[in-house]
PDB file of N, CA and C in Angstrom:
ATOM      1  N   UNK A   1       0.842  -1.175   0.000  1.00  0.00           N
ATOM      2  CA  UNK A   1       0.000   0.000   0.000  1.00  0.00           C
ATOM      3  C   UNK A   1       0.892   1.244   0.000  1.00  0.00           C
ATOM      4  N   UNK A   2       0.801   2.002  -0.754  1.00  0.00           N
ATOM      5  CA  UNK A   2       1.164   3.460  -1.579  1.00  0.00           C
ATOM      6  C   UNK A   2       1.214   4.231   0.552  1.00  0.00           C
ATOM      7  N   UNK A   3       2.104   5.012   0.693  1.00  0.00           N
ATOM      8  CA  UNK A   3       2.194   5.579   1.697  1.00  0.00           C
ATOM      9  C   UNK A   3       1.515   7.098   1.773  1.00  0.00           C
ATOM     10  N   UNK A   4       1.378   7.538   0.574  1.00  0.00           N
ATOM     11  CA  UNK A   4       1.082   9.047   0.128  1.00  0.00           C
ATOM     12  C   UNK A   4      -0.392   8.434  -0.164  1.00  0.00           C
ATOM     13  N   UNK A   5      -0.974   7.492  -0.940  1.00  0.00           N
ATOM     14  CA  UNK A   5      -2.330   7.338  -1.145  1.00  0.00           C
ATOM     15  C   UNK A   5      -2.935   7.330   0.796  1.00  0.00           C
ATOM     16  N   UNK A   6      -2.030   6.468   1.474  1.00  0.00           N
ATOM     17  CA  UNK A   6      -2.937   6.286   2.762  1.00  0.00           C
ATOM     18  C   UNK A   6      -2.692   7.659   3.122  1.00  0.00           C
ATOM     19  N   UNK A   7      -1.900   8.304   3.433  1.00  0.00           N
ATOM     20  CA  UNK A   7      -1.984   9.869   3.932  1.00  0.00           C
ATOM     21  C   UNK A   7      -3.231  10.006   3.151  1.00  0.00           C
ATOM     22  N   UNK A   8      -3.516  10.783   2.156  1.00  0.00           N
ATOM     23  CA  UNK A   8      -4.531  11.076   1.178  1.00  0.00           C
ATOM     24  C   UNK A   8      -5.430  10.579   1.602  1.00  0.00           C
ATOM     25  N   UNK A   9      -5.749   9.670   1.797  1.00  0.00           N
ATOM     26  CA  UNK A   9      -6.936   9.023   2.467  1.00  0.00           C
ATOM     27  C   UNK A   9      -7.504   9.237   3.832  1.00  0.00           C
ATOM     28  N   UNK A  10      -6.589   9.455   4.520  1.00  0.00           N
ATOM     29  CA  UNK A  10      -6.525   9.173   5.957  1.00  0.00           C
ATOM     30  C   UNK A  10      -6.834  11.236   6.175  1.00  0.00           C
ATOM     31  N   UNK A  11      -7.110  11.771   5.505  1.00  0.00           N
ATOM     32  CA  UNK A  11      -7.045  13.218   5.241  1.00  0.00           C
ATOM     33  C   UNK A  11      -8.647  13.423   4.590  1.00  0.00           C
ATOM     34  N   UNK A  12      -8.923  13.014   3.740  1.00  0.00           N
ATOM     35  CA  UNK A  12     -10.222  13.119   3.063  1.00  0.00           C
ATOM     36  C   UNK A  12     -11.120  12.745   4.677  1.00  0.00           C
ATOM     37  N   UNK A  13     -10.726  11.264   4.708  1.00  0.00           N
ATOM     38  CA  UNK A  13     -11.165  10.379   5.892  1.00  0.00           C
ATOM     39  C   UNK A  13     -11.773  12.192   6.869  1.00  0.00           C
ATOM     40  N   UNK A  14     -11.117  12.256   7.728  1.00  0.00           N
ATOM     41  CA  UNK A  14     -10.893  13.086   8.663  1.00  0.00           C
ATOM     42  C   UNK A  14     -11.546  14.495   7.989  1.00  0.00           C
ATOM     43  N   UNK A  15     -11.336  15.192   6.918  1.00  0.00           N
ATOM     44  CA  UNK A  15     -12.199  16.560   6.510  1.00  0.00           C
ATOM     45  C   UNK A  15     -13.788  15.903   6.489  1.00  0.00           C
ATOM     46  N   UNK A  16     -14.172  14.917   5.963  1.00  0.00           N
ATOM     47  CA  UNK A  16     -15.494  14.120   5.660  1.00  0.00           C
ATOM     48  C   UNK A  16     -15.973  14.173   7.253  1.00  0.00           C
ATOM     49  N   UNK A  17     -15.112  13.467   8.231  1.00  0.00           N
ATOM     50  CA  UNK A  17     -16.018  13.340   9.715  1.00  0.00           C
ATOM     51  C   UNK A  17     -16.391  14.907  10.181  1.00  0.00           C
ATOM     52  N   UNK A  18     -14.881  15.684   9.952  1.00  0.00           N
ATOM     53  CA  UNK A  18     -15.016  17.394  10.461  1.00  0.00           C
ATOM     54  C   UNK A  18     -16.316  17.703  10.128  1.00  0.00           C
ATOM     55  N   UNK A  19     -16.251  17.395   8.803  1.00  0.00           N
ATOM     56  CA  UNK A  19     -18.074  17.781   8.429  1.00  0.00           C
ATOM     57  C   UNK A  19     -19.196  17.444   8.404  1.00  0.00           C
ATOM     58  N   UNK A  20     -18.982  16.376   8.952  1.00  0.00           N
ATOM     59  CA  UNK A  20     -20.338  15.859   9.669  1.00  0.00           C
ATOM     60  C   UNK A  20     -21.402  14.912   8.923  1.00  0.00           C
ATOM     61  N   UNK A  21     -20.077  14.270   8.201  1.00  0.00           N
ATOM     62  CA  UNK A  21     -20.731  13.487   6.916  1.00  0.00           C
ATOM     63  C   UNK A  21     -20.290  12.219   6.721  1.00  0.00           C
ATOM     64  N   UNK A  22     -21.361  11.320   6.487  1.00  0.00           N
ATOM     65  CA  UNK A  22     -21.168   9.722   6.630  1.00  0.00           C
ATOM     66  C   UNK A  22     -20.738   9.636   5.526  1.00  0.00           C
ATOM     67  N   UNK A  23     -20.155   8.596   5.177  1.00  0.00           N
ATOM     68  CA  UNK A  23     -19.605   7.927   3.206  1.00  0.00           C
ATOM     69  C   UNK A  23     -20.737   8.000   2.736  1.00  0.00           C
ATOM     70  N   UNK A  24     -21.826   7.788   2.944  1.00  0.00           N
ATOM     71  CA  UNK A  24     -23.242   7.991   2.144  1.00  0.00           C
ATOM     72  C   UNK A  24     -23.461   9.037   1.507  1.00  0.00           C
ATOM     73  N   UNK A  25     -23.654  10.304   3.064  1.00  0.00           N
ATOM     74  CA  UNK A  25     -23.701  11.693   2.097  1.00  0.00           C
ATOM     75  C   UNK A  25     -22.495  12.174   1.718  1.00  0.00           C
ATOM     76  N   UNK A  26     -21.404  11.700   2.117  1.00  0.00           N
ATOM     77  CA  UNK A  26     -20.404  12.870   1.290  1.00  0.00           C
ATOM     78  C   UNK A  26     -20.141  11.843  -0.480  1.00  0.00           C
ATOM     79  N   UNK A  27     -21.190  10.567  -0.435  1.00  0.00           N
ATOM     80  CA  UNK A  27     -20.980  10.045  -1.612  1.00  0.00           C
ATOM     81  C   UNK A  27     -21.641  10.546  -2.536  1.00  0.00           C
ATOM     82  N   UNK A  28     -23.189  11.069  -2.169  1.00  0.00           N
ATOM     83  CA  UNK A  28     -23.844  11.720  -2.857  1.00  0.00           C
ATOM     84  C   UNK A  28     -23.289  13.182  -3.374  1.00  0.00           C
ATOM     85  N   UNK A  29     -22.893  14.035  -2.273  1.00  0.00           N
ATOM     86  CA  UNK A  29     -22.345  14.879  -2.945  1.00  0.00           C
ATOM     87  C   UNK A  29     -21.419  15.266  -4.049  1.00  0.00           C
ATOM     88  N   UNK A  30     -20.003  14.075  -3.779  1.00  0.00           N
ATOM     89  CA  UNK A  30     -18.644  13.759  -4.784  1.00  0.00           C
ATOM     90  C   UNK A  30     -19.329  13.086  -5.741  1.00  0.00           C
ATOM     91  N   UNK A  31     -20.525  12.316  -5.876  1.00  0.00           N
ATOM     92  CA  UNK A  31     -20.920  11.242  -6.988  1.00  0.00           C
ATOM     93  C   UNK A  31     -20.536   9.763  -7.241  1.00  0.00           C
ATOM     94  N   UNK A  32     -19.770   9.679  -6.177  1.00  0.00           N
ATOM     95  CA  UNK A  32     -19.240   8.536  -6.174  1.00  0.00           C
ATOM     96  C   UNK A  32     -20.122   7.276  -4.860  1.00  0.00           C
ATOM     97  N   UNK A  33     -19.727   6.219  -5.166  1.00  0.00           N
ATOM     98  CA  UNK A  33     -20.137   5.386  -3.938  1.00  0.00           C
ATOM     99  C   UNK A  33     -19.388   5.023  -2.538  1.00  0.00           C
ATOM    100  N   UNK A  34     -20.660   4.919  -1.789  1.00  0.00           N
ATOM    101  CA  UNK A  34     -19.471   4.596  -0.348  1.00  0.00           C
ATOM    102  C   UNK A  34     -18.313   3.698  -0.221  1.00  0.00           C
ATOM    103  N   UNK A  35     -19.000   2.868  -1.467  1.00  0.00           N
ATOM    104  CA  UNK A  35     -17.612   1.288  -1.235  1.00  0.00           C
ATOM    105  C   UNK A  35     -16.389   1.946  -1.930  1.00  0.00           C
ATOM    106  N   UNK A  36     -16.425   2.843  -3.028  1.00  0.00           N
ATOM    107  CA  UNK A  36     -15.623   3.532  -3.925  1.00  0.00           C
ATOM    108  C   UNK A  36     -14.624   4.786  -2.812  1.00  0.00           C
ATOM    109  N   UNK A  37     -15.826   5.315  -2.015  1.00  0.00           N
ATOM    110  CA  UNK A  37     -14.789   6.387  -0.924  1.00  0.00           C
ATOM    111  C   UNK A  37     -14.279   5.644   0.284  1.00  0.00           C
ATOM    112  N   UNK A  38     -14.646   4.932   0.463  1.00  0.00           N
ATOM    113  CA  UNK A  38     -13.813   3.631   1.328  1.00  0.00           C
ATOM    114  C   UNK A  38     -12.549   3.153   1.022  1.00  0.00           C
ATOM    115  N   UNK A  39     -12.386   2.847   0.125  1.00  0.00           N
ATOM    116  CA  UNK A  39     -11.566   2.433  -0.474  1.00  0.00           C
ATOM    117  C   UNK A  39     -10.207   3.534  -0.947  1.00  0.00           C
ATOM    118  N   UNK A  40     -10.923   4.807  -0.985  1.00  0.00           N
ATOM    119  CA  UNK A  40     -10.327   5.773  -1.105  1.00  0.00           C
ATOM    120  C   UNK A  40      -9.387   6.293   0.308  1.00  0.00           C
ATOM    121  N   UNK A  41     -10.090   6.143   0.815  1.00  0.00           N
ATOM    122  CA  UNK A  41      -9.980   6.836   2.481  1.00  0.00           C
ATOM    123  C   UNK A  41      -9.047   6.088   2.859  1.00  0.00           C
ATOM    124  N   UNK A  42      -9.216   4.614   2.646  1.00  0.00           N
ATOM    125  CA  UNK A  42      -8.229   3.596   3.458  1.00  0.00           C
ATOM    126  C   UNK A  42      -6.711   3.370   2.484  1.00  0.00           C
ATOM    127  N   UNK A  43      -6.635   4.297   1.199  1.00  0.00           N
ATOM    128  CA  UNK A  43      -5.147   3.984   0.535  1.00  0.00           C
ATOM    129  C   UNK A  43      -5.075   2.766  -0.704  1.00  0.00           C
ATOM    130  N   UNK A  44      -6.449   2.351  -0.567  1.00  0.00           N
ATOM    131  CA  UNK A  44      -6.359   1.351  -1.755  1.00  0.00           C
ATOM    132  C   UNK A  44      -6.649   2.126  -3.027  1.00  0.00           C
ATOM    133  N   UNK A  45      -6.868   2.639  -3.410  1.00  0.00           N
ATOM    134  CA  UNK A  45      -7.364   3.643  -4.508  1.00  0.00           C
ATOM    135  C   UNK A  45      -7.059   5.214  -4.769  1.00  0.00           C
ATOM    136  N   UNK A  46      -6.457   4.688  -6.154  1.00  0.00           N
ATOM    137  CA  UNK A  46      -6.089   6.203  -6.612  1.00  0.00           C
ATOM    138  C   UNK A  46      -7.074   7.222  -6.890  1.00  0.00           C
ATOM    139  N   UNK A  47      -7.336   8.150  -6.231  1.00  0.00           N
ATOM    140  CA  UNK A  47      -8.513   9.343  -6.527  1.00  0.00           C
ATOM    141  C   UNK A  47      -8.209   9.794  -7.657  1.00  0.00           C
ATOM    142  N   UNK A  48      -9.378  10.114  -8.624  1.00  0.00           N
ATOM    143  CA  UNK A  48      -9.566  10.609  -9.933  1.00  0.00           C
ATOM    144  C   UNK A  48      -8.963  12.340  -9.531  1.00  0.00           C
ATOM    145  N   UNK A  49      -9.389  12.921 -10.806  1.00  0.00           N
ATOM    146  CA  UNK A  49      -9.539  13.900 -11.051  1.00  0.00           C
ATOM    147  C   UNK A  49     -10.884  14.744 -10.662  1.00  0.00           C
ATOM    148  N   UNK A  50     -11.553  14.544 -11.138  1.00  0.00           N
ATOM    149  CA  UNK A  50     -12.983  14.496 -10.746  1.00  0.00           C
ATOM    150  C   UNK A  50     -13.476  14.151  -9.053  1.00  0.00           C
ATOM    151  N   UNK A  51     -12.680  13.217  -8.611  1.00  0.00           N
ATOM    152  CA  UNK A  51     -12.452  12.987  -7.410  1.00  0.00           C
ATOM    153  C   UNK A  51     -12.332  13.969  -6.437  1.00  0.00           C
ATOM    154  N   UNK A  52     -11.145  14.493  -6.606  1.00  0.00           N
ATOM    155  CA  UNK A  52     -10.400  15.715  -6.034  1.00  0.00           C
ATOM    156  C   UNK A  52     -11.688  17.066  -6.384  1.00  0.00           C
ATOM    157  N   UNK A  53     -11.972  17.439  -7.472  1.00  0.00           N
ATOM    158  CA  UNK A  53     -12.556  18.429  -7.486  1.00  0.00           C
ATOM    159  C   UNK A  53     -13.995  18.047  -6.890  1.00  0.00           C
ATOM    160  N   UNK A  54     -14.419  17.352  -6.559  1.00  0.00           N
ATOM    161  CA  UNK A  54     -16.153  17.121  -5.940  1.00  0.00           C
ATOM    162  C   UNK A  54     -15.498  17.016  -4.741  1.00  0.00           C
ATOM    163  N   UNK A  55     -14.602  16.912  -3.965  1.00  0.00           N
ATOM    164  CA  UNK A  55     -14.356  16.560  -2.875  1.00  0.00           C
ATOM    165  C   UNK A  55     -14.109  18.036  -2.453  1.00  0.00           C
ATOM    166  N   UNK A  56     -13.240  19.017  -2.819  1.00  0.00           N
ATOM    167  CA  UNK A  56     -12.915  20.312  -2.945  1.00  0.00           C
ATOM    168  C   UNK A  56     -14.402  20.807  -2.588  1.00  0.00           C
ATOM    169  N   UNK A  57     -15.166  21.012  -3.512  1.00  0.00           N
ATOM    170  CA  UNK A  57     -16.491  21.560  -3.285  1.00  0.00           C
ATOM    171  C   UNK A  57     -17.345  21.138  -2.610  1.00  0.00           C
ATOM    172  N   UNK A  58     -16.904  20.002  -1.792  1.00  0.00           N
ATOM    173  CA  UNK A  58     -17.792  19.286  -0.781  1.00  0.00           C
ATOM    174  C   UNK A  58     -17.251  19.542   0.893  1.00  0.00           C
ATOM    175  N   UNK A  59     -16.088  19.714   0.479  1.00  0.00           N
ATOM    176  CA  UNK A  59     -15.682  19.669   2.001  1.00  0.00           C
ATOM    177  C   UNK A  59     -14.676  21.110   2.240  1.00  0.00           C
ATOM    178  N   UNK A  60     -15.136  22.711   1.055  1.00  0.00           N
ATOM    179  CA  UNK A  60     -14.962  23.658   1.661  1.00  0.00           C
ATOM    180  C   UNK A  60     -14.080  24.162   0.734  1.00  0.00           C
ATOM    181  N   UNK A  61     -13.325  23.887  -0.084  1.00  0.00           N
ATOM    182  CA  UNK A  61     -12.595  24.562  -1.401  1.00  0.00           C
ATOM    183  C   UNK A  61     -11.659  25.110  -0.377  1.00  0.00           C
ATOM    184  N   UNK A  62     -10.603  24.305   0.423  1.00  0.00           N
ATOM    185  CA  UNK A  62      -9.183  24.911   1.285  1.00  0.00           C
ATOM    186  C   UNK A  62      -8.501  24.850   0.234  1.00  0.00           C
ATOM    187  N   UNK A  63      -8.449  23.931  -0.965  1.00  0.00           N
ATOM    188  CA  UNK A  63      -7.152  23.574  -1.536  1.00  0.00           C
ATOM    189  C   UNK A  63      -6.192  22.572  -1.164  1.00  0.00           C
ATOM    190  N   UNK A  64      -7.090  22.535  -0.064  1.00  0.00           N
ATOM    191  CA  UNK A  64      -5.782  21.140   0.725  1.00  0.00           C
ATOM    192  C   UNK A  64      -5.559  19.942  -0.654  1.00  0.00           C
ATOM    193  N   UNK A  65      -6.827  19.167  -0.549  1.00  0.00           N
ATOM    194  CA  UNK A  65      -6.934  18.389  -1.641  1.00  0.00           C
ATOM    195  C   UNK A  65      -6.068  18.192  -2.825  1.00  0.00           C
ATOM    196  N   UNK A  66      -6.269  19.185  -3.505  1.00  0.00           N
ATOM    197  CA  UNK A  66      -6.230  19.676  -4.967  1.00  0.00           C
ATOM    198  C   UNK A  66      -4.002  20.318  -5.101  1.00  0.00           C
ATOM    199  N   UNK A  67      -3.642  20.683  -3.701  1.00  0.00           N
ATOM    200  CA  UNK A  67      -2.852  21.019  -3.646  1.00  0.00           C
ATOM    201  C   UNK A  67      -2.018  19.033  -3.420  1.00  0.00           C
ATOM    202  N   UNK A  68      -2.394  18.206  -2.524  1.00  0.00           N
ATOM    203  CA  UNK A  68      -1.696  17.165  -2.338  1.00  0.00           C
ATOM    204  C   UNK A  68      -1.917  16.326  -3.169  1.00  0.00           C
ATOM    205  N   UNK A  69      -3.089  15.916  -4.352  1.00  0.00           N
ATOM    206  CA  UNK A  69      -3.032  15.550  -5.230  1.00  0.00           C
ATOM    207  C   UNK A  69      -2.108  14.706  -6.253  1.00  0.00           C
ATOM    208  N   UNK A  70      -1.176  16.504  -6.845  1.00  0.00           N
ATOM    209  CA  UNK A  70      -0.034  15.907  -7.678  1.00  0.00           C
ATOM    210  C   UNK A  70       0.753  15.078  -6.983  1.00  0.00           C
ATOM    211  N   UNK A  71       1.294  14.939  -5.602  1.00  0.00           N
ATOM    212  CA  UNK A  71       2.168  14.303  -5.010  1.00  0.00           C
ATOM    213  C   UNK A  71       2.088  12.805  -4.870  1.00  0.00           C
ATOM    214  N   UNK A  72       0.495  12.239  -5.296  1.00  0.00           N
ATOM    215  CA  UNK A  72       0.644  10.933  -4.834  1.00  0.00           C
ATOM    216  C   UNK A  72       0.969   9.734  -5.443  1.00  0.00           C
ATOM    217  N   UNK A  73       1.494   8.635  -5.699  1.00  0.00           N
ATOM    218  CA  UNK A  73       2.381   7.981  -6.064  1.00  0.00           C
ATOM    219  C   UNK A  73       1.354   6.519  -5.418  1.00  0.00           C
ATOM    220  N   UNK A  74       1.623   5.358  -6.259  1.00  0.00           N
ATOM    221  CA  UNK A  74       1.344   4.208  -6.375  1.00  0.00           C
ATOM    222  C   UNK A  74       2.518   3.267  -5.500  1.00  0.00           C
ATOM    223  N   UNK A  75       3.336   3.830  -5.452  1.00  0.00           N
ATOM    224  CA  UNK A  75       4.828   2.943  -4.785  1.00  0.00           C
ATOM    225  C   UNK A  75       4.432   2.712  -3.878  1.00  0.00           C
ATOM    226  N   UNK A  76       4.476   1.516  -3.333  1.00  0.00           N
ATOM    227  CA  UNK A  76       3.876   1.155  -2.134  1.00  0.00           C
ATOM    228  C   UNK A  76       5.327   0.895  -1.087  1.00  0.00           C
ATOM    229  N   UNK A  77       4.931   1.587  -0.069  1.00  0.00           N
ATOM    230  CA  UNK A  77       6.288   1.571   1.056  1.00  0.00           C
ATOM    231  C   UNK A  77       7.565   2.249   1.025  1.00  0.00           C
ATOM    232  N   UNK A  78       7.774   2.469   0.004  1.00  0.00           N
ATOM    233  CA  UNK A  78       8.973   3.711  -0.277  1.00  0.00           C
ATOM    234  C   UNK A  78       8.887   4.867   0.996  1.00  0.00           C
ATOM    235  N   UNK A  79       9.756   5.485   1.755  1.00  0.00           N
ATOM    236  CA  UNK A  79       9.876   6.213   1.616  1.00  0.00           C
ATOM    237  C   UNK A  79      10.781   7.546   0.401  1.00  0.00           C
ATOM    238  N   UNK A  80       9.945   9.348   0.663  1.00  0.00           N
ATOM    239  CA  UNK A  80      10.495   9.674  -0.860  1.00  0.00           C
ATOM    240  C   UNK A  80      11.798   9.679  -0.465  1.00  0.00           C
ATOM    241  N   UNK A  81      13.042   9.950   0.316  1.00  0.00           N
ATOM    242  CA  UNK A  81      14.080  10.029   0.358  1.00  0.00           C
ATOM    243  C   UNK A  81      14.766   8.398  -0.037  1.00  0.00           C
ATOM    244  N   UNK A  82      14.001   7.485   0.342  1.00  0.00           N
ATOM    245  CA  UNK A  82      14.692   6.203  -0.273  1.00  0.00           C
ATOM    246  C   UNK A  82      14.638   5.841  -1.387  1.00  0.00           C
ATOM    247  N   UNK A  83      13.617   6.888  -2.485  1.00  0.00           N
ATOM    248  CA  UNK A  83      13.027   6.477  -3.503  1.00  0.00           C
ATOM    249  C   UNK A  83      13.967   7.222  -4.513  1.00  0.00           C
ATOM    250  N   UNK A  84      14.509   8.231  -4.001  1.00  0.00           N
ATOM    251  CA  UNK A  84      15.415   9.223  -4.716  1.00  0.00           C
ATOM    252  C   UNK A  84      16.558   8.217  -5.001  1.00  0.00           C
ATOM    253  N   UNK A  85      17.248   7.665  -3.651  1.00  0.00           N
ATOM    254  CA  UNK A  85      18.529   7.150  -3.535  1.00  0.00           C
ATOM    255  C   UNK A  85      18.332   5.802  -4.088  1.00  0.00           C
ATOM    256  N   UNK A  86      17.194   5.108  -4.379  1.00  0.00           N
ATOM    257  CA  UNK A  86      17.414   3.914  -5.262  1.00  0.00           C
ATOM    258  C   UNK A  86      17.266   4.039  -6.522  1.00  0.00           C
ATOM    259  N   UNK A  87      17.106   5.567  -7.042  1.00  0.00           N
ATOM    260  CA  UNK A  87      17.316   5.902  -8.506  1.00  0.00           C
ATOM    261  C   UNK A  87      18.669   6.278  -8.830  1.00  0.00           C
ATOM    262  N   UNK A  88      19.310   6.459  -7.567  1.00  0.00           N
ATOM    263  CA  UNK A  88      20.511   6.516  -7.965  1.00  0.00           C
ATOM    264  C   UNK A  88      20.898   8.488  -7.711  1.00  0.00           C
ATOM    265  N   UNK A  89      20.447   8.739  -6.816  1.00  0.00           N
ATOM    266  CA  UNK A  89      20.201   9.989  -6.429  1.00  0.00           C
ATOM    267  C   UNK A  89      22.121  10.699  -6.272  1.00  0.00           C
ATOM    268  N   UNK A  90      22.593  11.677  -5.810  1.00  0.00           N
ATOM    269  CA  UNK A  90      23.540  12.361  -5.942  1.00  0.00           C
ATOM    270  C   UNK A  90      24.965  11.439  -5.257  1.00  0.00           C
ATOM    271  N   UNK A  91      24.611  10.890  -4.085  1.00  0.00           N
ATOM    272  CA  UNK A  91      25.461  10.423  -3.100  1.00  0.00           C
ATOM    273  C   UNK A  91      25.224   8.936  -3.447  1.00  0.00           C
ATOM    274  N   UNK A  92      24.719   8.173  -4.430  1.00  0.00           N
ATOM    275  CA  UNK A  92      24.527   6.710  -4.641  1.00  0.00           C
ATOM    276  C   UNK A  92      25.684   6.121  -4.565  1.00  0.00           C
ATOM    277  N   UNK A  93      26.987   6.708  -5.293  1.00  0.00           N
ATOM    278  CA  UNK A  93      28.606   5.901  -4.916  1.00  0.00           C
ATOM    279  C   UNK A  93      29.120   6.104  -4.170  1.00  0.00           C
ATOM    280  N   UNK A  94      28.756   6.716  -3.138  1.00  0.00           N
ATOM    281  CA  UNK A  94      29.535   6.621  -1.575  1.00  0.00           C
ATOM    282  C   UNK A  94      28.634   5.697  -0.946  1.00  0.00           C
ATOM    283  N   UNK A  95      30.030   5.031  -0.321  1.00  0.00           N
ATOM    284  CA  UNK A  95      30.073   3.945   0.957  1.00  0.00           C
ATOM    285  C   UNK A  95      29.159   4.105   2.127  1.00  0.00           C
ATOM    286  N   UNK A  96      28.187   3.022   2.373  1.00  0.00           N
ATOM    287  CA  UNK A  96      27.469   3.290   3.707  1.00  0.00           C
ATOM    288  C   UNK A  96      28.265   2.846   4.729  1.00  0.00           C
ATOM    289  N   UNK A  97      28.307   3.749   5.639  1.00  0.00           N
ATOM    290  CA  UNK A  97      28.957   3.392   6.960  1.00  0.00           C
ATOM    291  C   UNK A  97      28.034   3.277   7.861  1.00  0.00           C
ATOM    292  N   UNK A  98      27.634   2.262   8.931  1.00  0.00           N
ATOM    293  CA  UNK A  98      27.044   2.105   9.705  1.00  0.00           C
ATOM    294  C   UNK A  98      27.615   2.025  10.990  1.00  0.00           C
TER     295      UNK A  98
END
């Protein structure tokens, strides 16, 4: 499981309760279904486009959303600093010393 999808999730999760809204109604509002924002909430699922913007207009247009969006990534368990250095990031040929 994607570490940035469960943040993302775990964030929607939490603006949805702030507002006082079960997966039902905040499904009706986004258009989507509860099993679909479930799934969302808990990191299994990549949020659309469409996603993000019904969610925006549902739970207050902060930008939070729409701003963390681009960042999220399918890699499951990476952290991003480990993800850099197994591409081979600046310091990849120096020696680990432990």
């Amino acid at each position: 499981m994607s570490d940035s999808l469960s943040t993302f999730g775990a964030f929607v999760q939490a603006l949805r309760e702030h507002a006082g809204l079960s997966r039902e109604e905040f499904g009706d509002l986004v258009r989507f279904s509860k099993h679909t924002l479930a799934s969302i909430e808990q990191g299994r699922r990549m949020p659309d486009r469409d996603f993000v913007e019904h969610a925006e207009a549902a739970l207050g247009n902060t930008g939070a959303l729409r701003k963390a969006a681009p960042h999220l990534s399918r890699q499951a368990g990476l952290a991003s600093w480990f993800r850099q250095w197994a591409r081979g990031g600046d310091d990849s040929d120096q020696p680990v010393h432990v």
